[in-house]
Structure formats: C-alpha cells, structure tokens
N, C-alpha and C. Protein backbone atom coordinates (compact mmCIF):
# COMPACT_ATOMS: atom_id res chain seq x y z
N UNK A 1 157.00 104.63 149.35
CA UNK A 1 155.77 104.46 148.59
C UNK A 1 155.47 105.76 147.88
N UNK A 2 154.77 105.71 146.72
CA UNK A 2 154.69 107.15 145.53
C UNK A 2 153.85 107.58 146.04
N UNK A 3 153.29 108.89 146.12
CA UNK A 3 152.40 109.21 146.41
C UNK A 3 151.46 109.98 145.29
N UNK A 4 149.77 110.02 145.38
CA UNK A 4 149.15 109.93 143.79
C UNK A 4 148.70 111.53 144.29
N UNK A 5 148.87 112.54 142.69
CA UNK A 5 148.32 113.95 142.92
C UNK A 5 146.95 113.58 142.14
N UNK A 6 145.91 113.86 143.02
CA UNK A 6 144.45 113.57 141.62
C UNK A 6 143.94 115.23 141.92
N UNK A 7 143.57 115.81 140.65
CA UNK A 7 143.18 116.85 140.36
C UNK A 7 141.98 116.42 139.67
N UNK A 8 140.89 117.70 140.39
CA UNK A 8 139.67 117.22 139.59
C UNK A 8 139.37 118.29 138.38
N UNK A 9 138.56 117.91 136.99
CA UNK A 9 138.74 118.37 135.98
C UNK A 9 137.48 118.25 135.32
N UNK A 10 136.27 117.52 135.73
CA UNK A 10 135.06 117.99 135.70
C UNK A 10 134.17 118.70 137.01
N UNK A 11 133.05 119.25 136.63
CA UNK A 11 132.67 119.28 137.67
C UNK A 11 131.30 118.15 138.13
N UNK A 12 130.97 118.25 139.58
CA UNK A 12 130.69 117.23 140.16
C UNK A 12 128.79 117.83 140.36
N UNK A 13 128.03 119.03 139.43
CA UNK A 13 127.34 119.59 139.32
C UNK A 13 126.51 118.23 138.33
N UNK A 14 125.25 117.78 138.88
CA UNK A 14 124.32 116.42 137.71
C UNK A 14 124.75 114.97 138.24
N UNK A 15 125.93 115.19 138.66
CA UNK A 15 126.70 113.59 139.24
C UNK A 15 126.12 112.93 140.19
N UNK A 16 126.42 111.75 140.12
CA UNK A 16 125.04 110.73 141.09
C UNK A 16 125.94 111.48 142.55
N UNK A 17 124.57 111.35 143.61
CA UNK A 17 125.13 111.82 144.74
C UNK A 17 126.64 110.53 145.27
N UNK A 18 126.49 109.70 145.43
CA UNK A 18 128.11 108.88 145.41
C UNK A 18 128.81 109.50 145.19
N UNK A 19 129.42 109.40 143.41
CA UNK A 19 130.54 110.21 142.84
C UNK A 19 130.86 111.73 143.64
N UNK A 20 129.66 112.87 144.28
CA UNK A 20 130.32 113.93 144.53
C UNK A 20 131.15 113.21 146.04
N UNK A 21 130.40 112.17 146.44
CA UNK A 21 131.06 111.82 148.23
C UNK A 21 132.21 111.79 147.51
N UNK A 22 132.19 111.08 146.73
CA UNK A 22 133.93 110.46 146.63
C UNK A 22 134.97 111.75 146.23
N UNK A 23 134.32 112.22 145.72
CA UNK A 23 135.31 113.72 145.06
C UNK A 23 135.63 113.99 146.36
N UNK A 24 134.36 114.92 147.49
CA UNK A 24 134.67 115.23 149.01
C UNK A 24 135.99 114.35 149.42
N UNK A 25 135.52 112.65 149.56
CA UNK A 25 136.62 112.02 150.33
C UNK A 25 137.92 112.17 149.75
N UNK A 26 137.71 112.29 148.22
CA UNK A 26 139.51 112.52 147.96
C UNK A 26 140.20 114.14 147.87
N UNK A 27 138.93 114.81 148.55
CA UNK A 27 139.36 115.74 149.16
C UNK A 27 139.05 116.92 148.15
N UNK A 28 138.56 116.96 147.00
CA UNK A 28 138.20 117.48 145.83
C UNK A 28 136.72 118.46 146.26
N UNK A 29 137.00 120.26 145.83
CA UNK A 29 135.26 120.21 145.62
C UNK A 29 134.82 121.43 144.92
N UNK A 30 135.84 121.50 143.60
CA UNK A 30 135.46 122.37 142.74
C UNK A 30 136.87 121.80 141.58
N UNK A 31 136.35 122.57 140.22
CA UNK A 31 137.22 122.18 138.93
C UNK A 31 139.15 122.74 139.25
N UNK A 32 139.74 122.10 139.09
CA UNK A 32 141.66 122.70 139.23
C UNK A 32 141.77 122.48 140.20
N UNK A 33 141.16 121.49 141.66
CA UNK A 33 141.64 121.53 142.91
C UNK A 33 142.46 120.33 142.63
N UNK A 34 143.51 120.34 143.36
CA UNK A 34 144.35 119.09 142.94
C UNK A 34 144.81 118.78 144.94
N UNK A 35 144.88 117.68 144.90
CA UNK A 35 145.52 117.06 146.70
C UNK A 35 146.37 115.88 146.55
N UNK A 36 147.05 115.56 147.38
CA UNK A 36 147.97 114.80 146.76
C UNK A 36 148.10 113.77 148.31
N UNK A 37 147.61 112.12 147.96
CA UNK A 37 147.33 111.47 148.58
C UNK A 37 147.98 109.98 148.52
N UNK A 38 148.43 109.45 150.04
CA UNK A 38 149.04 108.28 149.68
C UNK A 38 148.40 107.35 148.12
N UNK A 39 149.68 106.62 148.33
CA UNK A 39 149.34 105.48 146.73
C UNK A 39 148.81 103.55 148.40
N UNK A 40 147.03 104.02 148.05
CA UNK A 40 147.01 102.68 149.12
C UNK A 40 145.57 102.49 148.26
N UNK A 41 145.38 101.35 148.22
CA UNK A 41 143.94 100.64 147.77
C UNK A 41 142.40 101.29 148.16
N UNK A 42 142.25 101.65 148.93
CA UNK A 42 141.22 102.33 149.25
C UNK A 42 141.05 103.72 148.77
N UNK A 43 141.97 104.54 148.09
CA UNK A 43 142.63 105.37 147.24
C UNK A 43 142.50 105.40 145.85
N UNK A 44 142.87 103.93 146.03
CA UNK A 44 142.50 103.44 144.63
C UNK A 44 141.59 103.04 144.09
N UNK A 45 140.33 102.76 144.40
CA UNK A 45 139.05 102.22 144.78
C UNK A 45 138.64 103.51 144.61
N UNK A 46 138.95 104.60 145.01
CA UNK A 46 137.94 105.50 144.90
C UNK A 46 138.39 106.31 143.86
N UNK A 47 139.48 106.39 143.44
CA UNK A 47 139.94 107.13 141.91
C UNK A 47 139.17 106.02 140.90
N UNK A 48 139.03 104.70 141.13
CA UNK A 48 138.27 104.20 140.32
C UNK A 48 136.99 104.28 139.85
N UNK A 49 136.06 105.01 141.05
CA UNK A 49 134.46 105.31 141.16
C UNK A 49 134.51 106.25 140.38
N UNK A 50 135.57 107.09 139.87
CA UNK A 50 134.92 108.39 139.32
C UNK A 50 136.50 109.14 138.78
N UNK A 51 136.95 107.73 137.34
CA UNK A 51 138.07 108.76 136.66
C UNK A 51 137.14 109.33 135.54
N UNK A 52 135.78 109.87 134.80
CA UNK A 52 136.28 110.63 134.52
C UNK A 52 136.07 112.24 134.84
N UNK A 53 136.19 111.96 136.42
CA UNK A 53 135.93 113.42 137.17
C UNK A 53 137.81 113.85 136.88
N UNK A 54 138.22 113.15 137.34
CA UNK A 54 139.79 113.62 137.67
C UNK A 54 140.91 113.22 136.94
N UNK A 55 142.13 113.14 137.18
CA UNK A 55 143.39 112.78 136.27
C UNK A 55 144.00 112.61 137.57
N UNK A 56 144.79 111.89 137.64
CA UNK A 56 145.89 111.31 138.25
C UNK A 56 147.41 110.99 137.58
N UNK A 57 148.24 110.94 138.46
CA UNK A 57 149.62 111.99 138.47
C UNK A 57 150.51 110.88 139.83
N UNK A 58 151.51 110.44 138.85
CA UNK A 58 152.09 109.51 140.36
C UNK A 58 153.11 110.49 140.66
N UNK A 59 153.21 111.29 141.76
CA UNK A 59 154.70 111.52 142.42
C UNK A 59 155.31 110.50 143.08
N UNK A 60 156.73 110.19 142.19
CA UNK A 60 157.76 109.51 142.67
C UNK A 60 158.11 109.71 143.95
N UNK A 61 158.65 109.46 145.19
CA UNK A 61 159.57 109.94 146.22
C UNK A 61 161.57 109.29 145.78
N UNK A 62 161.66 109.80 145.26
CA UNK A 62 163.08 109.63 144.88
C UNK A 62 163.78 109.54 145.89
N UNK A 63 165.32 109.21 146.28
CA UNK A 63 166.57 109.23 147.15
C UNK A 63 166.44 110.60 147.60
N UNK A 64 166.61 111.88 146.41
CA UNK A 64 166.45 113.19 146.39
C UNK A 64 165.88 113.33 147.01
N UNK A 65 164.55 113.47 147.15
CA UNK A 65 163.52 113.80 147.60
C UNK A 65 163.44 113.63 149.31
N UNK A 66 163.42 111.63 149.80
CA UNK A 66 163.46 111.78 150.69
C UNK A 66 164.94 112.00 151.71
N UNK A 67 166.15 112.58 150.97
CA UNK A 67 166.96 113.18 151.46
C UNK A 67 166.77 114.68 151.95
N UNK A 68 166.28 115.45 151.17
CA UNK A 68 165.31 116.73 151.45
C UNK A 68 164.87 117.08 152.88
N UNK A 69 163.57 115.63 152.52
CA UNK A 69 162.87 115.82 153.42
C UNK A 69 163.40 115.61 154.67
N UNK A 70 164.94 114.77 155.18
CA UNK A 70 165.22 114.45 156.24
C UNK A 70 166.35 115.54 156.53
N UNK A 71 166.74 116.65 155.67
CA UNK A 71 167.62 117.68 156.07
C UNK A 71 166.65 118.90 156.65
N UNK A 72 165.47 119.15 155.87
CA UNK A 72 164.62 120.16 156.18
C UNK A 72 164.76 120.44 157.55
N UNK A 73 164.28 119.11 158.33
CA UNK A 73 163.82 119.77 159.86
C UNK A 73 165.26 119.95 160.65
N UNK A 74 166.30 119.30 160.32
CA UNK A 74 167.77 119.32 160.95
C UNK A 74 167.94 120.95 160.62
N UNK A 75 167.78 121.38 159.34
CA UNK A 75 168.36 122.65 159.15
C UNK A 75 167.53 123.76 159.78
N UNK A 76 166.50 123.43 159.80
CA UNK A 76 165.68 124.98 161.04
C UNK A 76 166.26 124.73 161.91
N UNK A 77 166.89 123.75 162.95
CA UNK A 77 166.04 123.50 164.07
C UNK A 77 167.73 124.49 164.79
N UNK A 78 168.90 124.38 164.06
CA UNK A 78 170.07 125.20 164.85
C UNK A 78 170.48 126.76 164.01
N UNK A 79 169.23 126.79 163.03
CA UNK A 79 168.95 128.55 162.24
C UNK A 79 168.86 129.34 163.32
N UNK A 80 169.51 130.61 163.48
CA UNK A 80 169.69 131.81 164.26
C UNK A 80 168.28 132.83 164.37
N UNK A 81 167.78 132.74 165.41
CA UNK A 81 166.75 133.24 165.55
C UNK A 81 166.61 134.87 164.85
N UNK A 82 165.73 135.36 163.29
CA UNK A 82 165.62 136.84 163.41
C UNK A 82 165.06 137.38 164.33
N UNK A 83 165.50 138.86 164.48
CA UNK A 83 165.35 140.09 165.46
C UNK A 83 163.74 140.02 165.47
N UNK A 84 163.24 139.66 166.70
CA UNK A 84 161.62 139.73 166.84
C UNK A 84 161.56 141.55 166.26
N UNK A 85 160.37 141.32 165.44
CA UNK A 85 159.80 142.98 164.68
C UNK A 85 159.39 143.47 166.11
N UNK A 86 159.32 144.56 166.02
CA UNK A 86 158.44 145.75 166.57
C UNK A 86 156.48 145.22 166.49
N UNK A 87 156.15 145.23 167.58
CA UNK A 87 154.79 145.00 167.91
C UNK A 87 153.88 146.35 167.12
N UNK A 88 153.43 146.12 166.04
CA UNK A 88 152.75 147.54 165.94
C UNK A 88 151.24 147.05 166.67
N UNK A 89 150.88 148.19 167.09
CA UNK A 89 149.73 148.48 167.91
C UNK A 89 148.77 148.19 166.48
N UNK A 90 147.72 147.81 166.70
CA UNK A 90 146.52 147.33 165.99
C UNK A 90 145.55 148.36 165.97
N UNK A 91 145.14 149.06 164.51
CA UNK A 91 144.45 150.38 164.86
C UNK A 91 143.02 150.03 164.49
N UNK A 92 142.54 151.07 165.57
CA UNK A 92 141.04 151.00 166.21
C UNK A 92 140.51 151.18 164.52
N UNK A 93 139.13 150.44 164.63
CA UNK A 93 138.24 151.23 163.35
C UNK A 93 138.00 152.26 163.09
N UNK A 94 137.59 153.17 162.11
CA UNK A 94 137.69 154.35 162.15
C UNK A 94 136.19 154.59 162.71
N UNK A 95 136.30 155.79 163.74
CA UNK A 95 134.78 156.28 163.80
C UNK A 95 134.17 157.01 163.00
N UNK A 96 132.63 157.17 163.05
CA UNK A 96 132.19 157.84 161.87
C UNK A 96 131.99 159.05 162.55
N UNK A 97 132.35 160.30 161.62
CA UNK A 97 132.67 161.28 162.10
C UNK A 97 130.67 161.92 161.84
N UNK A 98 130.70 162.78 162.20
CA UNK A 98 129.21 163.85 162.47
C UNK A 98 128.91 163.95 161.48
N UNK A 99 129.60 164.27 160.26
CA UNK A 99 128.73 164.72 158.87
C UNK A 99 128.53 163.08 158.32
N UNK A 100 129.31 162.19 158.49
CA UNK A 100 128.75 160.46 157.77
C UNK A 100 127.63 160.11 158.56
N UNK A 101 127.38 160.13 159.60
CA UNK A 101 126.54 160.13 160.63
C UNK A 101 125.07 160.71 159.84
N UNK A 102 125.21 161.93 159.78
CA UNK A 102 124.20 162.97 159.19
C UNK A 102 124.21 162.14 157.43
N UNK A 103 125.01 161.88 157.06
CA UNK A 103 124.67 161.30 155.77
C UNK A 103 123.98 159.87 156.05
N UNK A 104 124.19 159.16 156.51
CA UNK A 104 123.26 157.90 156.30
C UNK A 104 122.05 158.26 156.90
N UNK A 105 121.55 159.33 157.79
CA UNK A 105 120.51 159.52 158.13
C UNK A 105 119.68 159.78 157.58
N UNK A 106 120.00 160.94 156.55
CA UNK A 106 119.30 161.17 155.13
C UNK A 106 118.91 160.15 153.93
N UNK A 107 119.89 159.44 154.17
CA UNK A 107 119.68 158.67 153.03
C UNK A 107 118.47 157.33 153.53
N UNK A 108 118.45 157.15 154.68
CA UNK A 108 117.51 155.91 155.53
C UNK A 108 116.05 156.39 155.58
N UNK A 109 116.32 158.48 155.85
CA UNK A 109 115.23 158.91 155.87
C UNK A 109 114.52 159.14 153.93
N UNK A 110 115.25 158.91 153.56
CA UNK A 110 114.81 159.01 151.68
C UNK A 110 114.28 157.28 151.46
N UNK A 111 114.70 156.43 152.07
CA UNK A 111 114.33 155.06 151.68
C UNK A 111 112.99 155.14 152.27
N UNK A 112 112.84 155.78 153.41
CA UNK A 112 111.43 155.50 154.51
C UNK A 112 110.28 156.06 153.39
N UNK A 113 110.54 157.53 153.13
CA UNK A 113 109.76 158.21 151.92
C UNK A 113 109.70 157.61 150.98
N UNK A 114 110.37 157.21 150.62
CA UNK A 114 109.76 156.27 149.04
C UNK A 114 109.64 154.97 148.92
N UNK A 115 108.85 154.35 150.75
CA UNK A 115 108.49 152.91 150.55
C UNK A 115 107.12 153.81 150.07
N UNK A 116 106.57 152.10 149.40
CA UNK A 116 105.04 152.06 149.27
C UNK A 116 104.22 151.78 150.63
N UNK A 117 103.11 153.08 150.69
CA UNK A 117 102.13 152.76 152.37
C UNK A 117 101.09 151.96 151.74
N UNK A 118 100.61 151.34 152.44
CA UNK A 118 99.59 150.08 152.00
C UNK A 118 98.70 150.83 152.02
N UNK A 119 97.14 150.90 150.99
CA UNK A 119 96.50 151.22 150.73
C UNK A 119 95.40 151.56 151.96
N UNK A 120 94.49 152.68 151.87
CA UNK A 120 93.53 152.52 152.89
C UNK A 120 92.76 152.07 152.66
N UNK A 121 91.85 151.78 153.52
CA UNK A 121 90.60 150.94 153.25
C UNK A 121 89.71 152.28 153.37
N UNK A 122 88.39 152.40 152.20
CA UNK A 122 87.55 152.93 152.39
C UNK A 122 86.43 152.57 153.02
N UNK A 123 85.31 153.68 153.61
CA UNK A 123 84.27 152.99 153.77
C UNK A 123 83.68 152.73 152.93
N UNK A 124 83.47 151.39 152.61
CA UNK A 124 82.61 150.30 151.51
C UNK A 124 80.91 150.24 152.09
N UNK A 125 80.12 149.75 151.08
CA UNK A 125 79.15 149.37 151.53
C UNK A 125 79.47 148.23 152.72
N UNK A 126 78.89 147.58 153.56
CA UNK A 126 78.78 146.95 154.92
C UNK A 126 79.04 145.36 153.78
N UNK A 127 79.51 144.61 154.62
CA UNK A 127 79.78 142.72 154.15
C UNK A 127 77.61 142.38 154.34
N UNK A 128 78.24 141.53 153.82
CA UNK A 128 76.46 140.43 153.77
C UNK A 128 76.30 139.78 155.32
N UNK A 129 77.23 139.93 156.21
CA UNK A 129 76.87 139.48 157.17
C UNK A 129 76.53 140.41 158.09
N UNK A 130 77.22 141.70 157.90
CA UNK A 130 76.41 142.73 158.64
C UNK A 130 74.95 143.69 157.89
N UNK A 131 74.88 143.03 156.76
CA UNK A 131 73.56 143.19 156.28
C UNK A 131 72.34 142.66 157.07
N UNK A 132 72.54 141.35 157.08
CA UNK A 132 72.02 140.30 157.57
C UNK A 132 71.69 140.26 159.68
N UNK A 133 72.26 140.93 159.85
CA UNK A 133 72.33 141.64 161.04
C UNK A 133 71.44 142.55 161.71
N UNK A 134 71.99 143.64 160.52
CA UNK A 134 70.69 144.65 160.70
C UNK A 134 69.38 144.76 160.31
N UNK A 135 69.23 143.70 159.87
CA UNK A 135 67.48 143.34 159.00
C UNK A 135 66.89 142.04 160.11
C-alpha cells in the first residue's frame, strides 16, 4: 500500500478551530512540516477537511524499496561491532570565581539604587472623618 507525504503550506493561524485539530491529527503544526502517513480512508477524510492547508504527495513503495527495507535489518544485525570510545568524564559547570561573584553584586546593588521608592506620605490636613471626631 503507497504511503501519502502531506506537508502543510498554509498556516493554521484564523482557521476554524476543527481544521487546526485536523492539521494536529495529521500530525502537522507549523508551515514546511511535512509527515508521511499510511494511504487509509480516515486519512483521507481528513486531507479532505482541509486541502487548502496542505499538498499531498503519494510515495510509491516499489519492489526496490520494499527489498531495502527487508535487507536493512539482516545487514546490521551480523555488522562487526566498533571499538566502544573512551568514556570521557562529563565536566562539572564552571564555578564562579571571586571577582564574577563581586561583579554581579555590584551590578544587583546598582539595580536596587535606581529602583523608584514610593513616595512618602506627608502630614496632610486630617480626612473628614477625623474632623468629625474631634468636634
């Protein structure tokens, strides 16, 4: 059976919410993504909801092809194992040495200085309710 490459070629940005499901289900979810999915009716049904998001593309499976595919796994499987590499040790992060240390301190202490301090409150004449109070 062929199998269908659908690449999507608009984007799915204004589109009724449906059409983007269907992009998702055929596996689509931005412009040049292309996936390549059996050729079966329900497949087809949904390249139908929304060609003109995408283009579709039949890959043949030729004799070629699935001859390929049935030598591939025969031919790893008696390939001569390469020489396992050398384990390199995984290096630590670098620490920050005393003077980077001393530099971000300065610089956190320059952000603190030039926030804005919220205004003070002066003493105002008294509210109307502590007017009302003292009379």
């Amino acid at each position: 059976m062929a199998d269908l490459v659908v690449t999507q070629v608009r984007s799915s940005i204004g589109a009724k919410p449906k059409h983007r499901g269907t992009l998702r289900a055929l596996g689509l979810g931005r412009i040049g993504k292309s996936n390549t999915l059996p050729d079966r009716p329900e497949i087809r049904g949904m390249i139908a909801k929304v060609p003109h998001m995408i283009t579709v593309d039949e890959e043949a499976e030729g004799p070629a092809k699935k001859a390929a595919a049935a030598k591939a796994p025969a031919a790893k499987a008696p390939a001569a194992k390469a020489p396992a590499k050398a384990a390199e040790p995984e290096k630590a992060p670098a620490k920050k040495t005393a003077a980077k240390k001393a530099a971000a301190k300065k610089t956190t202490a320059k952000k603190a200085a030039t926030r804005k301090t919220p205004a003070k409150r002066t003493a105002a004449k008294p509210s109307k309710s502590e007017e009302t109070r003292e009379s």
